[in-house]
Each structure stands twice: as structure tokens, then as C-alpha cells.
N, C-alpha and C. Protein backbone atom coordinates (compact mmCIF):
# COMPACT_ATOMS: atom_id res chain seq x y z
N UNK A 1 0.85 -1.15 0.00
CA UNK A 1 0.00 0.00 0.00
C UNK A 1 0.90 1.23 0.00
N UNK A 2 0.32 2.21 -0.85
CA UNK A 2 1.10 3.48 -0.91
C UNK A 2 0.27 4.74 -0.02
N UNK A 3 0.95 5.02 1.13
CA UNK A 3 0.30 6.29 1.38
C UNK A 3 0.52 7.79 0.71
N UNK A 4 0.08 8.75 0.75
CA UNK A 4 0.73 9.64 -0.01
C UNK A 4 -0.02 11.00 1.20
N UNK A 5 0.97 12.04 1.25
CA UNK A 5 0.49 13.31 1.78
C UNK A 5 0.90 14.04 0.41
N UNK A 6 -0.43 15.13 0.35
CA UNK A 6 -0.44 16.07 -0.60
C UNK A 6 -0.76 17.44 -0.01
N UNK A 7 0.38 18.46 -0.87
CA UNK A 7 -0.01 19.89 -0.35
C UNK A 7 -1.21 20.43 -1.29
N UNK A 8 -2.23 20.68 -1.22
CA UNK A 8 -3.46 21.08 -1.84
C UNK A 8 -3.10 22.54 -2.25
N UNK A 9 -2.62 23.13 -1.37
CA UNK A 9 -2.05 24.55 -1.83
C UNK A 9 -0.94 24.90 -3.02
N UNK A 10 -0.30 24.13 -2.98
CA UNK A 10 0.64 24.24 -4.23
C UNK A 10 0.00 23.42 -5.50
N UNK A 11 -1.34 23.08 -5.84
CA UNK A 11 -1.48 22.84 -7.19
C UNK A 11 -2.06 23.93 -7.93
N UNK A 12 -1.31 23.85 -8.97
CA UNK A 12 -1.77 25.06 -10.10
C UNK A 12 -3.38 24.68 -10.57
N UNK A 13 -4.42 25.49 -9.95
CA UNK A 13 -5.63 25.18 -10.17
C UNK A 13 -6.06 25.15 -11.42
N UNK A 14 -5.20 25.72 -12.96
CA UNK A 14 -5.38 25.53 -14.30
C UNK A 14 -5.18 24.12 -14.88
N UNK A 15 -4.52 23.53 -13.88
CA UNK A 15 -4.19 22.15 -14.48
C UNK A 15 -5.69 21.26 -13.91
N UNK A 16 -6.50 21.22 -12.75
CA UNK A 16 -7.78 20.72 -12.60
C UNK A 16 -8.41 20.62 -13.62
N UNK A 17 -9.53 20.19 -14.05
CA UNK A 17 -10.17 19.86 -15.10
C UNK A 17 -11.62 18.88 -14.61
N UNK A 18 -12.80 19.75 -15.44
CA UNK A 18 -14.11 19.11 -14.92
C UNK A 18 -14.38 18.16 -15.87
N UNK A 19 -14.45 16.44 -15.57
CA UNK A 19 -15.36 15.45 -16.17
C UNK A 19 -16.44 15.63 -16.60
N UNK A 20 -17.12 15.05 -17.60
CA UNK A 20 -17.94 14.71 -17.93
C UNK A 20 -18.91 14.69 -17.17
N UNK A 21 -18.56 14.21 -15.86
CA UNK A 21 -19.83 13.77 -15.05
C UNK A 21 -19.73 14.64 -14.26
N UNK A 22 -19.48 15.62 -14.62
CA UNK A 22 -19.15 17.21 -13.72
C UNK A 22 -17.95 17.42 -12.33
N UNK A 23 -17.21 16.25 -11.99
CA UNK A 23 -16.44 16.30 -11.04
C UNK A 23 -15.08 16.48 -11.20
N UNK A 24 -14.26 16.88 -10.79
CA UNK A 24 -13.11 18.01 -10.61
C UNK A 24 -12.25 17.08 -10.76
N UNK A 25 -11.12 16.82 -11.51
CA UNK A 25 -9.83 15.96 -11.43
C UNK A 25 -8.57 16.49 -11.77
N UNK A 26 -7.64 16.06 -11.34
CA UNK A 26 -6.38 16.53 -11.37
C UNK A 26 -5.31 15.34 -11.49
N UNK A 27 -4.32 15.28 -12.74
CA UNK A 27 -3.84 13.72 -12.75
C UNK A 27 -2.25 14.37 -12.53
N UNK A 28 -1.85 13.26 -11.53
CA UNK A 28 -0.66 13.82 -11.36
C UNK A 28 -0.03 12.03 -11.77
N UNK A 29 1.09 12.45 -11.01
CA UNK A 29 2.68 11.18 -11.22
C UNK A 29 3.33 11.10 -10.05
N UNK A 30 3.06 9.55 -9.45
CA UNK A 30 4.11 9.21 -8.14
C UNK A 30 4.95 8.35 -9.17
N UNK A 31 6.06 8.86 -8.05
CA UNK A 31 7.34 8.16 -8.70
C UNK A 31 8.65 7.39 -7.52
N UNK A 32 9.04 6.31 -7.45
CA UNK A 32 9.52 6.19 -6.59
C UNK A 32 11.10 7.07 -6.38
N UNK A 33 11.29 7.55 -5.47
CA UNK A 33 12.70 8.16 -4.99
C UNK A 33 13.85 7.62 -5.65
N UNK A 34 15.18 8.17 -5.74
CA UNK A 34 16.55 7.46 -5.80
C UNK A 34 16.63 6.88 -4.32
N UNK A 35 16.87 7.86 -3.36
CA UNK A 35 16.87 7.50 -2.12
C UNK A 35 15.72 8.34 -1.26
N UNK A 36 15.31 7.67 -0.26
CA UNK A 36 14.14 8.03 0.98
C UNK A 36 14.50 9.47 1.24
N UNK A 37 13.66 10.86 1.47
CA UNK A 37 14.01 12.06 2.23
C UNK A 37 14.40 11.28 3.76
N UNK A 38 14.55 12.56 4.44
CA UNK A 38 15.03 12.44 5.86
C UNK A 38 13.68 12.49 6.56
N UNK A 39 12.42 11.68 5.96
CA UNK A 39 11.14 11.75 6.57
C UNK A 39 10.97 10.30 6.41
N UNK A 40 11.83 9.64 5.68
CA UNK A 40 11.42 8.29 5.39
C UNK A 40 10.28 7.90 4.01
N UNK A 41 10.36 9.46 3.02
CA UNK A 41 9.32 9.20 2.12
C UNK A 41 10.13 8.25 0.65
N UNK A 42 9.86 7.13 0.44
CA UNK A 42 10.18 7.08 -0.88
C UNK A 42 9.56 6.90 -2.16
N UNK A 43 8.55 7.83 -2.30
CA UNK A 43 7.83 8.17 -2.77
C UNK A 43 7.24 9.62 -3.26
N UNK A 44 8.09 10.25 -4.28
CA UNK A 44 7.53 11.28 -5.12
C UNK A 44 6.23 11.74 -5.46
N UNK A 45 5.42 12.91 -5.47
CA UNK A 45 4.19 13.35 -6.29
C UNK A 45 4.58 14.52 -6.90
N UNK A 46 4.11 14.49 -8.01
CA UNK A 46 3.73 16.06 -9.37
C UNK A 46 2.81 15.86 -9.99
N UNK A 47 2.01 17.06 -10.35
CA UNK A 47 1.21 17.39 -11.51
C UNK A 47 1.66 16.88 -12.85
N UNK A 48 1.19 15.99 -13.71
CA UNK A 48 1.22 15.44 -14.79
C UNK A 48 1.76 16.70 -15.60
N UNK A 49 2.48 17.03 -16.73
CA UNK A 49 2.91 18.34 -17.22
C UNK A 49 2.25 17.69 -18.77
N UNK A 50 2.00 19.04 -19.16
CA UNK A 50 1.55 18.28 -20.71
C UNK A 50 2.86 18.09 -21.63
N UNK A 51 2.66 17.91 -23.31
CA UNK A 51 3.33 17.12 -23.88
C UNK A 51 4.78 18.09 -24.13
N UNK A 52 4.28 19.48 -24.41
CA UNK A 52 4.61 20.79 -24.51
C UNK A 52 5.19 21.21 -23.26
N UNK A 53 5.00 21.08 -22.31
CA UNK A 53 5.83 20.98 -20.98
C UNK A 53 6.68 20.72 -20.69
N UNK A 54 6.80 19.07 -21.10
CA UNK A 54 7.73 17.92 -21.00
C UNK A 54 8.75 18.52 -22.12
N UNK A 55 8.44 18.37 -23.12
CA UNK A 55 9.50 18.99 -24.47
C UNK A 55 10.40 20.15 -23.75
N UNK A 56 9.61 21.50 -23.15
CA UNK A 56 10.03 22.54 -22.89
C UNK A 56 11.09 22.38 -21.43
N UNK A 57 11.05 20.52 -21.06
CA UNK A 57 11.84 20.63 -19.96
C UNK A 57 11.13 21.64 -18.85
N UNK A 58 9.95 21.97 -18.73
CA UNK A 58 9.58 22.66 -17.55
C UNK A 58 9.43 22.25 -16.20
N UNK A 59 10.26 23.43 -14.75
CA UNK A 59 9.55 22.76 -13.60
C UNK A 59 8.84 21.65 -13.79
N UNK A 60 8.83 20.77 -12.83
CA UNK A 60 7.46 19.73 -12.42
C UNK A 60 7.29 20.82 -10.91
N UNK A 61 5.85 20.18 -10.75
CA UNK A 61 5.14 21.10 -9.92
C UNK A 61 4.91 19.88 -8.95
N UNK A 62 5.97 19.93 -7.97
CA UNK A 62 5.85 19.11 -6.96
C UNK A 62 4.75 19.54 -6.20
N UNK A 63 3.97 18.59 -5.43
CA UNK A 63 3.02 18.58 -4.54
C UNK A 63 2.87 17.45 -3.68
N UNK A 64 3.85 16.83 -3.11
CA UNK A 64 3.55 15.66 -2.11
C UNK A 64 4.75 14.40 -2.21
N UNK A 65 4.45 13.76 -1.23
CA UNK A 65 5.25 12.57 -0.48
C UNK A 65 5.06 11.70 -0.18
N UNK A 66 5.40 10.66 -0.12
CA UNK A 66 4.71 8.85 0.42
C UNK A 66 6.08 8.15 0.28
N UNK A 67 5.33 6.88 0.96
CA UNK A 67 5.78 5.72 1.75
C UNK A 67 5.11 4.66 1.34
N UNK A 68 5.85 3.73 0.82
CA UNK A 68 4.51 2.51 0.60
C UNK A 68 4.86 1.89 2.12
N UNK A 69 4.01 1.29 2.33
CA UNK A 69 3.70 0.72 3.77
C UNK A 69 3.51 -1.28 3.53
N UNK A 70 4.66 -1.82 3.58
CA UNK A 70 4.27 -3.11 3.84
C UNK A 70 3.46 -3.88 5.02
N UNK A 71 2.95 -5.27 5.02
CA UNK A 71 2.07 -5.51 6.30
C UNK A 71 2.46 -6.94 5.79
N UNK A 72 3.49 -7.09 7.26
CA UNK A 72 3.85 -8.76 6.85
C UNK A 72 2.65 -9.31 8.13
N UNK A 73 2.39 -10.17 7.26
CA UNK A 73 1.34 -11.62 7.99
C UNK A 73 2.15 -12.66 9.22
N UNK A 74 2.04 -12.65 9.98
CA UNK A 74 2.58 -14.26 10.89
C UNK A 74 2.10 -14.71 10.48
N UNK A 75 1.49 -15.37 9.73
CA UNK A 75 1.03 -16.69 9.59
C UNK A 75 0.86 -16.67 8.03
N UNK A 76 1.56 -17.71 7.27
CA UNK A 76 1.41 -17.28 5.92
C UNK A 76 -0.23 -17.59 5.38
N UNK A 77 -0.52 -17.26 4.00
CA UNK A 77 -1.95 -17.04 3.58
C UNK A 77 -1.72 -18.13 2.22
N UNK A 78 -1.53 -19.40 2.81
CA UNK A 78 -1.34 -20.80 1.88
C UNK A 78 -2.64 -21.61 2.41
N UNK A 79 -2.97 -22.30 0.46
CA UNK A 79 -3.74 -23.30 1.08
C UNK A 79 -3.60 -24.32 2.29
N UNK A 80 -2.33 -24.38 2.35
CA UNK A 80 -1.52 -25.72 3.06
C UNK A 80 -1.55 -24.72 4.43
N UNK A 81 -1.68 -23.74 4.49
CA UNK A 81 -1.18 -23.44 6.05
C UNK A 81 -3.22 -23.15 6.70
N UNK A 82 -3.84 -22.72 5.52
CA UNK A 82 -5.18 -23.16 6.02
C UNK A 82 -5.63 -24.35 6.27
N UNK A 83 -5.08 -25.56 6.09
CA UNK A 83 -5.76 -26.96 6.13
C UNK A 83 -5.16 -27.14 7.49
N UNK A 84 -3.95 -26.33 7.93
CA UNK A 84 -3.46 -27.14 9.59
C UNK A 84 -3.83 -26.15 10.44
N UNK A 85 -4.97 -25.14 10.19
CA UNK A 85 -5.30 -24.49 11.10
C UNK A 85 -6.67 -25.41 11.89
N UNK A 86 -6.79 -25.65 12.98
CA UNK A 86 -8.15 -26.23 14.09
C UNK A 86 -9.42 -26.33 13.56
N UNK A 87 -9.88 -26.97 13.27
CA UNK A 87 -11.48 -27.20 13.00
C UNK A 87 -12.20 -26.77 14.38
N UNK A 88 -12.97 -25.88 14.10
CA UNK A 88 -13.94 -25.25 14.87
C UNK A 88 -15.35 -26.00 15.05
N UNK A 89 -15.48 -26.27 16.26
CA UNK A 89 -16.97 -26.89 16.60
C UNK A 89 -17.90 -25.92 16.66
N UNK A 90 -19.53 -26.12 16.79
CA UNK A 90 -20.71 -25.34 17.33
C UNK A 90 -20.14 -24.18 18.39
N UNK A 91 -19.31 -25.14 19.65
CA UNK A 91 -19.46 -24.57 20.72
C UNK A 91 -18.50 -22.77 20.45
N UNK A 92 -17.29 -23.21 19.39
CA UNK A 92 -16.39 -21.97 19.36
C UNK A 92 -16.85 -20.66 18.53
N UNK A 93 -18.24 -21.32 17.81
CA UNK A 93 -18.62 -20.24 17.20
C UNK A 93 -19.73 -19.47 17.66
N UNK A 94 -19.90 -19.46 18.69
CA UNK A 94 -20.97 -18.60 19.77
C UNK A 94 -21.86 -18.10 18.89
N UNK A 95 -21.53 -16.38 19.46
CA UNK A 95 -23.07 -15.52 18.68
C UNK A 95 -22.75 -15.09 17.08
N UNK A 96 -21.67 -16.00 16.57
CA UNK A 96 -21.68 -15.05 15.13
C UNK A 96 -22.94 -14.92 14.64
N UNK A 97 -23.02 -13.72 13.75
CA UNK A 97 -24.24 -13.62 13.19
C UNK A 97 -25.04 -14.01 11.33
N UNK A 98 -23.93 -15.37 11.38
CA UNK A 98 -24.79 -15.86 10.15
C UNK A 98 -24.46 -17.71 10.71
């Protein structure tokens, strides 16, 4: 999982753009780091630049930071490690509700 913090204040509100279905979007670009800031982010954000942008070598318009966040399991998530887990009787399954 990637978290990301974004500064809302530093996007150039010309680059937003209303959908079709009338709602507000803004496409940007995470990118992973060379190396982590001194926050532990390794994880880049900018405003997408158009094609004319990119050519012109312009600023990117940084706006934000992240971390992907791993979540290791104890117990692995194998068929084989579900078959040696305890068979549950009536009595262990009390008030569930189905």
C-alpha cells in the first residue's frame, strides 16, 4: 500500500479539469525516490505536465510525499497453512451472526 500526503495549496488550479460527469480531477505522477528524504518518504508526487511541458523541460510542480507501507502476515496465507489451522466446533462459534 502506498500512502501519499499532498499539499493542496501548491497545485496550479489551471491544471484541474471538470469530467464529464461534472467532477473536478487533477492527474498527477508518483514516482519512486533514488533514495528516501530524511522523513522516510520514498515516494515522489507532481502534476502530470503536458506534452509541450515535457519537451520545454519545464519545472514539475511538486506537490507531495509517500511511503509505501508493507504488512507482513505471521502466519502465511497458503492453502496448506489453512488446512493445519483447528477445525472449529458449534461450541467456538458462539453468537456469530450468520
Amino acid at each position: 500500500m502506498e500512502l501519499l500526503s499532498l499539499c493542496l495549496s501548491d497545485i496550479d488550479k489551471t491544471k484541474i479539469k471538470k469530467g464529464s460527469n461534472g467532477k473536478m480531477y487533477l492527474n498527477i505522477v508518483v514516482r519512486e525516490r533514488k533514495e528516501p528524504d530524511k522523513f522516510g518518504n520514498s515516494l515522489t508526487v507532481w502534476v502530470q505536465q503536458s506534452k509541450e511541458e515535457r519537451e520545454a523541460k519545464a519545472d514539475k510542480n511538486y506537490i507531495g510525499a509517500g511511503k509505501v507501507l508493507e504488512f507482513k502476515s505471521e502466519a502465511p496465507n497458503t492453502p496448506e497453512a489453512v488446512e493445519e489451522l483447528p477445525e472449529m466446533d458449534a461450541d467456538d462459534m458462539g453468537d456469530l451472526p450468520f
